[in-house]
Each structure stands twice: as C-alpha cells, then as structure tokens.
N, C-alpha and C. Protein backbone atom coordinates (compact mmCIF):
# COMPACT_ATOMS: atom_id res chain seq x y z
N UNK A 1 -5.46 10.07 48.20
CA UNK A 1 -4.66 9.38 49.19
C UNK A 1 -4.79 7.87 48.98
N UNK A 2 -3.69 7.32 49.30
CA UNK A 2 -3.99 5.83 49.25
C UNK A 2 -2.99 4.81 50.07
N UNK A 3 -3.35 4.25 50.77
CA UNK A 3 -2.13 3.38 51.92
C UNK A 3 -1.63 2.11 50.95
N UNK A 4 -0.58 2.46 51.01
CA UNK A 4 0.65 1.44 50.51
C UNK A 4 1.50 1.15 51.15
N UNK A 5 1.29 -0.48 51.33
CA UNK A 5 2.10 -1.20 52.52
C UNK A 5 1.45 -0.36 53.64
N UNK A 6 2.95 -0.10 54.21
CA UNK A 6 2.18 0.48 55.68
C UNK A 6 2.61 2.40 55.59
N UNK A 7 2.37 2.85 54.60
CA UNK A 7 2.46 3.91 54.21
C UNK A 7 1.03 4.51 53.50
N UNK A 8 1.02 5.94 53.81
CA UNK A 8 -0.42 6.81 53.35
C UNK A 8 0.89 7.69 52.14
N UNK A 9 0.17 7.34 50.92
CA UNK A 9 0.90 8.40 49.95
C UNK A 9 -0.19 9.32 49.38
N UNK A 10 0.29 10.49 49.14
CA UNK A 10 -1.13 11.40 48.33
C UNK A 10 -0.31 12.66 47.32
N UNK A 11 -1.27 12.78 46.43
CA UNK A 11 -0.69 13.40 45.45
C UNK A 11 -0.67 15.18 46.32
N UNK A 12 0.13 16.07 45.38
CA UNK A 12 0.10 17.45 45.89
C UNK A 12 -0.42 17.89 45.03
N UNK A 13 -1.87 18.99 45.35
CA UNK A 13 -2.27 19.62 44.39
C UNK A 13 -1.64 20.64 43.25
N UNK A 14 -1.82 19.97 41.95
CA UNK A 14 -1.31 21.36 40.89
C UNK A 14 0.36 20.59 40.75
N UNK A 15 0.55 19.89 41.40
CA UNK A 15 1.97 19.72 41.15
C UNK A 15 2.29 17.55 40.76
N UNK A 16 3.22 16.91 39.56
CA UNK A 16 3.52 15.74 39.77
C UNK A 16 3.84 15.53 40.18
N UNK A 17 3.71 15.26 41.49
CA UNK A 17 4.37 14.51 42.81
C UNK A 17 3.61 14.12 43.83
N UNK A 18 4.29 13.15 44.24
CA UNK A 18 3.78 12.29 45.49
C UNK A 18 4.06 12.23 46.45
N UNK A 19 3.81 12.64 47.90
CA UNK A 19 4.25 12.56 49.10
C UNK A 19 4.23 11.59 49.82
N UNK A 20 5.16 10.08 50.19
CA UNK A 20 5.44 9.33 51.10
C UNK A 20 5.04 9.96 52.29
N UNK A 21 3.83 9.73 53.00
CA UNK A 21 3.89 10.23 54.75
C UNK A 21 3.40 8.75 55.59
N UNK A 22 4.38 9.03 56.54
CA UNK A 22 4.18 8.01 58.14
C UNK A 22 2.73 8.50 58.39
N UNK A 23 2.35 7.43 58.51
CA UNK A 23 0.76 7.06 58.98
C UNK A 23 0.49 7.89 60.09
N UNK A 24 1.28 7.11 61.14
CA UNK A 24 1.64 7.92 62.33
C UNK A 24 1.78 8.72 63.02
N UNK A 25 2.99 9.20 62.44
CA UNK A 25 3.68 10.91 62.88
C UNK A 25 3.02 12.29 61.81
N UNK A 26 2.23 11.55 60.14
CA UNK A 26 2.30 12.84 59.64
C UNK A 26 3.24 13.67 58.76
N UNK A 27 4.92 12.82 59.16
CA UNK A 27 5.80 13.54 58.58
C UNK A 27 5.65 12.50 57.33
N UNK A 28 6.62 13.65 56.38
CA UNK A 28 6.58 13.40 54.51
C UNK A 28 8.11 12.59 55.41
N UNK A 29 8.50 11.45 54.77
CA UNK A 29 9.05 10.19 54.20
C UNK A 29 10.26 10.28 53.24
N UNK A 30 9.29 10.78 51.89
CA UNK A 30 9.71 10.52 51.18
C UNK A 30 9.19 11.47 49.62
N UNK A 31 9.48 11.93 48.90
CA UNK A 31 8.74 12.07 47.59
C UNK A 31 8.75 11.19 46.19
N UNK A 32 7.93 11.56 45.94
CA UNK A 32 8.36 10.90 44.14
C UNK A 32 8.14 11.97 43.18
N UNK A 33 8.73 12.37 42.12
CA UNK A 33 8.47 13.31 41.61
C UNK A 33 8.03 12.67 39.87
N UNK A 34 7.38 12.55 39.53
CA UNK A 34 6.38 12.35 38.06
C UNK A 34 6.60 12.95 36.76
N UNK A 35 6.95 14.05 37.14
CA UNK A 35 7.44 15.14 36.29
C UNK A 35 8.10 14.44 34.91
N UNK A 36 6.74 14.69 33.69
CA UNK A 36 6.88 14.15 32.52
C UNK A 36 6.55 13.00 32.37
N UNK A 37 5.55 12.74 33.09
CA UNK A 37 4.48 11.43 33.04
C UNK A 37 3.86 10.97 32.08
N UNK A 38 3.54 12.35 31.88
CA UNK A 38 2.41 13.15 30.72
C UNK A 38 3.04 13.68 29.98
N UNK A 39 2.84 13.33 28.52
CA UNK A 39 2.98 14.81 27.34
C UNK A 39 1.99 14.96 27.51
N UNK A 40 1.85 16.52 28.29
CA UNK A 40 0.94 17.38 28.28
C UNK A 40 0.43 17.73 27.08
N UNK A 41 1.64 18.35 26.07
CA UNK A 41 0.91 18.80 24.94
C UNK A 41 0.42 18.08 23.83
N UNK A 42 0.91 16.90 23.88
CA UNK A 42 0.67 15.55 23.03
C UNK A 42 -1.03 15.45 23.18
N UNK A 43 -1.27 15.19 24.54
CA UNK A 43 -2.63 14.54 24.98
C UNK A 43 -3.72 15.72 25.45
N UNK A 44 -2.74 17.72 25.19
CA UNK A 44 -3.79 18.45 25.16
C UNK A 44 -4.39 18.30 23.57
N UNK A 45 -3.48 18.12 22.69
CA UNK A 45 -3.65 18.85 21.20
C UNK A 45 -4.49 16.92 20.91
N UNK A 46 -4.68 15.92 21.32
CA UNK A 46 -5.23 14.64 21.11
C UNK A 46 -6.58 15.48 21.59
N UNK A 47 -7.13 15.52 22.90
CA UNK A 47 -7.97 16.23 23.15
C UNK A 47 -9.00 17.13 22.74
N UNK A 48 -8.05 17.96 22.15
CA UNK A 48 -8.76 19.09 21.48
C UNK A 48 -9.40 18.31 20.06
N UNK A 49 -8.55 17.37 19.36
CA UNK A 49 -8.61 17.30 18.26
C UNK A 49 -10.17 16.39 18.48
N UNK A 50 -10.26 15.78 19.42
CA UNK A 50 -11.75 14.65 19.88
C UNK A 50 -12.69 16.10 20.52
N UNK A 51 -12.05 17.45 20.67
CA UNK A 51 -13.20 18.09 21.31
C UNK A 51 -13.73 17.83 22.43
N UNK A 52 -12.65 17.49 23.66
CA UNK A 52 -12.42 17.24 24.72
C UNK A 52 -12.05 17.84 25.50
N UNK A 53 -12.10 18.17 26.61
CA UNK A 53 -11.33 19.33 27.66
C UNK A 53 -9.35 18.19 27.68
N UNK A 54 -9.13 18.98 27.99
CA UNK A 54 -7.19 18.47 27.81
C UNK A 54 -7.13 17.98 29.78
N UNK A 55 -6.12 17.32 29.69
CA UNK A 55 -5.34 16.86 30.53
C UNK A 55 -5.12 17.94 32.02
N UNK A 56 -5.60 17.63 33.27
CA UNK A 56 -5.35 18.26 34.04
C UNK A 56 -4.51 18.04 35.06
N UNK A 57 -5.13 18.10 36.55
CA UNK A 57 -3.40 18.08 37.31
C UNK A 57 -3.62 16.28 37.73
N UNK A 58 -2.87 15.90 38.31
CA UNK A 58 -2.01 14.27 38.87
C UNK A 58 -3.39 13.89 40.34
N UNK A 59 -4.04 13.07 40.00
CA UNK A 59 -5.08 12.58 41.23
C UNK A 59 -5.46 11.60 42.00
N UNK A 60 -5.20 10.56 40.94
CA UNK A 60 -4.91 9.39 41.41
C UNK A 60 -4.16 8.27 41.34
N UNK A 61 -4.29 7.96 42.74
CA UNK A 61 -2.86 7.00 43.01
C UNK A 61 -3.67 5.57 43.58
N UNK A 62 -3.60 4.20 43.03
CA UNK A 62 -3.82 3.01 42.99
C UNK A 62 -3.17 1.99 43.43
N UNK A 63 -3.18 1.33 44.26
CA UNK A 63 -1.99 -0.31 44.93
C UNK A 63 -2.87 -1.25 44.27
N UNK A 64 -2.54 -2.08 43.96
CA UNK A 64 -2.35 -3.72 43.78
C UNK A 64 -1.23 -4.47 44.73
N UNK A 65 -2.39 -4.31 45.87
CA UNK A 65 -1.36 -5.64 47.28
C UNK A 65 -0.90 -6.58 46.49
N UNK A 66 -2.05 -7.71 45.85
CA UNK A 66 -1.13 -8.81 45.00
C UNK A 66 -0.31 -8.76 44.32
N UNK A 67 -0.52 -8.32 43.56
CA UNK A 67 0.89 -7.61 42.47
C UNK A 67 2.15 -6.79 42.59
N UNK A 68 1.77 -6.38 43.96
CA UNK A 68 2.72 -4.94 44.40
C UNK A 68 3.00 -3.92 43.67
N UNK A 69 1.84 -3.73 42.94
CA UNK A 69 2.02 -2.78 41.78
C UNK A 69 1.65 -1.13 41.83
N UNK A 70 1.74 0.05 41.55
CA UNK A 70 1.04 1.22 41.82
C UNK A 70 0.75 1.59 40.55
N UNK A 71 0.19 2.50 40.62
CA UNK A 71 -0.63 3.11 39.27
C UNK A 71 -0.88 4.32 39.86
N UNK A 72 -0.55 5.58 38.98
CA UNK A 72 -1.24 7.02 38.86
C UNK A 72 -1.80 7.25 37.95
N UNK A 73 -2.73 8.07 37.58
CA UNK A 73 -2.98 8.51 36.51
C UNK A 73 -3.78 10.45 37.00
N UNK A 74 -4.69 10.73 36.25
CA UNK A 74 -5.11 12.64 36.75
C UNK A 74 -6.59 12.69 36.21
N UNK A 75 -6.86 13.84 36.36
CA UNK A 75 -7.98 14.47 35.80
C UNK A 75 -7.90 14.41 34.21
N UNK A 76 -9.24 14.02 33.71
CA UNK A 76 -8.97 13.76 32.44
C UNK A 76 -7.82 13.47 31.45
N UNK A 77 -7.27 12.47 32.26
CA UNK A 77 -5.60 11.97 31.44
C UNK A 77 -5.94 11.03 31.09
N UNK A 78 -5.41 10.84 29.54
CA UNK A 78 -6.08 9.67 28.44
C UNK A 78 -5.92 8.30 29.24
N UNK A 79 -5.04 8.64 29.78
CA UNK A 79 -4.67 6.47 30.39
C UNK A 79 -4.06 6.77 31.89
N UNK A 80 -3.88 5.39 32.12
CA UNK A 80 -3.50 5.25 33.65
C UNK A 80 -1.99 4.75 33.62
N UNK A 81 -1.15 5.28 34.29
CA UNK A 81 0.26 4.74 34.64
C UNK A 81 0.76 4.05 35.27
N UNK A 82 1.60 2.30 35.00
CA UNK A 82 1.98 1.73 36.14
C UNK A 82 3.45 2.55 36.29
N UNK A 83 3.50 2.85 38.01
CA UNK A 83 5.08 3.31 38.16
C UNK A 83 5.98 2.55 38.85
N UNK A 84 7.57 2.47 38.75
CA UNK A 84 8.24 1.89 39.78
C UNK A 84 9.18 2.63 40.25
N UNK A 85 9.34 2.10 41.49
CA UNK A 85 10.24 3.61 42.01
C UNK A 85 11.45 3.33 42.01
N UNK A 86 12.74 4.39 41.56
CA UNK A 86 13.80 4.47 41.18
C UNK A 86 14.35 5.81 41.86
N UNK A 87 15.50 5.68 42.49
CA UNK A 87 16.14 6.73 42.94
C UNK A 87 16.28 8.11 42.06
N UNK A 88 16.04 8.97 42.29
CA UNK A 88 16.47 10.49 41.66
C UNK A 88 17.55 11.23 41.66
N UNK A 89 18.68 10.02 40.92
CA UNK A 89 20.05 10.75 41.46
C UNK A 89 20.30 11.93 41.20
N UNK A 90 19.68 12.80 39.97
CA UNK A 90 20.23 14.04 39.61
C UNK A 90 19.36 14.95 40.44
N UNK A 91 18.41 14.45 41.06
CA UNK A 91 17.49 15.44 42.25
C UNK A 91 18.09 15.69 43.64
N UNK A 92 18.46 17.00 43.46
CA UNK A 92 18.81 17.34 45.03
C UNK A 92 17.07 16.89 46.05
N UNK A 93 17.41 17.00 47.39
CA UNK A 93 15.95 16.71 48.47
C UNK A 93 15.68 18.26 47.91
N UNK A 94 16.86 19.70 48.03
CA UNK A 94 15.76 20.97 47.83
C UNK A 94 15.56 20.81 46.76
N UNK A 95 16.01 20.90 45.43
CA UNK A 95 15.34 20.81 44.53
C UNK A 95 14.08 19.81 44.08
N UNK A 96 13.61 18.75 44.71
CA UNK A 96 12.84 18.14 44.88
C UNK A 96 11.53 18.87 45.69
N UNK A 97 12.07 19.48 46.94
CA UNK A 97 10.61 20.73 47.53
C UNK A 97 11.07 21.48 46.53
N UNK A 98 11.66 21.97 45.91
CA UNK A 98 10.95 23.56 45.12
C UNK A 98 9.74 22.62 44.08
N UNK A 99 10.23 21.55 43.69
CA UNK A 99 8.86 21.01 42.80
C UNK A 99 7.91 20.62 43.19
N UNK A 100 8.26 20.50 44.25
CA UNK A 100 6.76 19.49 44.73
C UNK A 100 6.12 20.40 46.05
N UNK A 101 6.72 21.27 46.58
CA UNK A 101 6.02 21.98 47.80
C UNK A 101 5.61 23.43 47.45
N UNK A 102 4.34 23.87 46.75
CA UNK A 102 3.59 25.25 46.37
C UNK A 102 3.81 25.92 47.06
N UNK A 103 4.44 26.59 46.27
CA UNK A 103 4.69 28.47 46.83
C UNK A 103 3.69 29.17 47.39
N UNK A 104 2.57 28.88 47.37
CA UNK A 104 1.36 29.44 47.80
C UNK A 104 -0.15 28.03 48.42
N UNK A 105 -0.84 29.06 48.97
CA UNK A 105 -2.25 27.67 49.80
C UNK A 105 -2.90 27.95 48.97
N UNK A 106 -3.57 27.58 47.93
CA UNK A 106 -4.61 27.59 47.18
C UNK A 106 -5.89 27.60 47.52
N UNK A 107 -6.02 26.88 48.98
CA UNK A 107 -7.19 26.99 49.59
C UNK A 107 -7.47 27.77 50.36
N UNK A 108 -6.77 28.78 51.05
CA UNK A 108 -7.02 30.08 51.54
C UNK A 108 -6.19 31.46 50.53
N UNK A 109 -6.65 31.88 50.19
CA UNK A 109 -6.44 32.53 48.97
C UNK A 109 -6.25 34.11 50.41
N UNK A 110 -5.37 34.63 50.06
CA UNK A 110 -5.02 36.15 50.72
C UNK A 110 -5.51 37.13 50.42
C-alpha cells in the first residue's frame, strides 16, 4: 500500500494491477492495469541462467512527493519501474475487473 497525493493505492495479489481507493470511503477509484510490465519470460530464463529463483507477482508501489513520480516494481523482479498514467482506451471498466479482481480468496481457501 502506499498514499499518493491524497489517495491509498495497493497492488492486488497474483494479479498486475493497482487499485486507486478513497482513503475515506474504502471504495476502488480507479485501476491501473500493468499487464506486461514484465517480460516474464525474458527475466525468468535471465534468472535461471544466474541460478536465481525467476520473477514473481507485482508488490511494490513507491511516490516521490518531489518529483511526483511512482515506481512499481515485485518479488524478485530484476529492476524497478517508473510509471505514468495514461488512459486505457481499448479497456472496457469490465474487462479491466476480470483482470484485476480474483476469481477466488486465496486467503481463505474452501
């Protein structure tokens, strides 16, 4: 999680994306979707080749107040990403939850 401006954003587990939520109320805002941040397979098969565990899921998210800058980067992901945000014209809002909102709770397992 990390407050930007006057916003709390936090990544969703297992998935590239970011949830914009009101401090406040709780409700999601907004998303960002990441998707292809990472060559996964680029920086698993770099990995392997150093004998490294590979690239895992999206974790952290970074502000620079001065700069107004953000940064993501994940679990063992070779480098860190500055991002800027740009509209998703070819993203419907549902097609945006089918990517970013898990089909299942991972933390209560059935």
């Amino acid at each position: 999680l990390e407050m930007i401006a006057d916003e709390l954003w936090g990544n969703i587990y297992g998935k590239d994306c970011l949830a914009r939520i009101d401090k406040t109320s709780g409700s999601v805002t907004g998303w960002l979707v990441l998707d292809g941040i990472l060559d996964r397979q680029s920086a698993a098969a770099e990995a392997k080749a150093a004998h490294r565990r590979g690239p895992d899921v999206l974790n952290g998210i970074a502000w620079d107040p001065d700069g107004k800058r953000i940064f993501v980067t994940g679990k063992l992901w070779p480098a860190m990403y500055e991002i800027q945000l740009e509209p998703a014209r070819e993203l419907t809002l549902e097609r945006t939850r089918q990517m970013c909102i898990p089909t299942r709770n991972i933390f209560r397992p059935r």
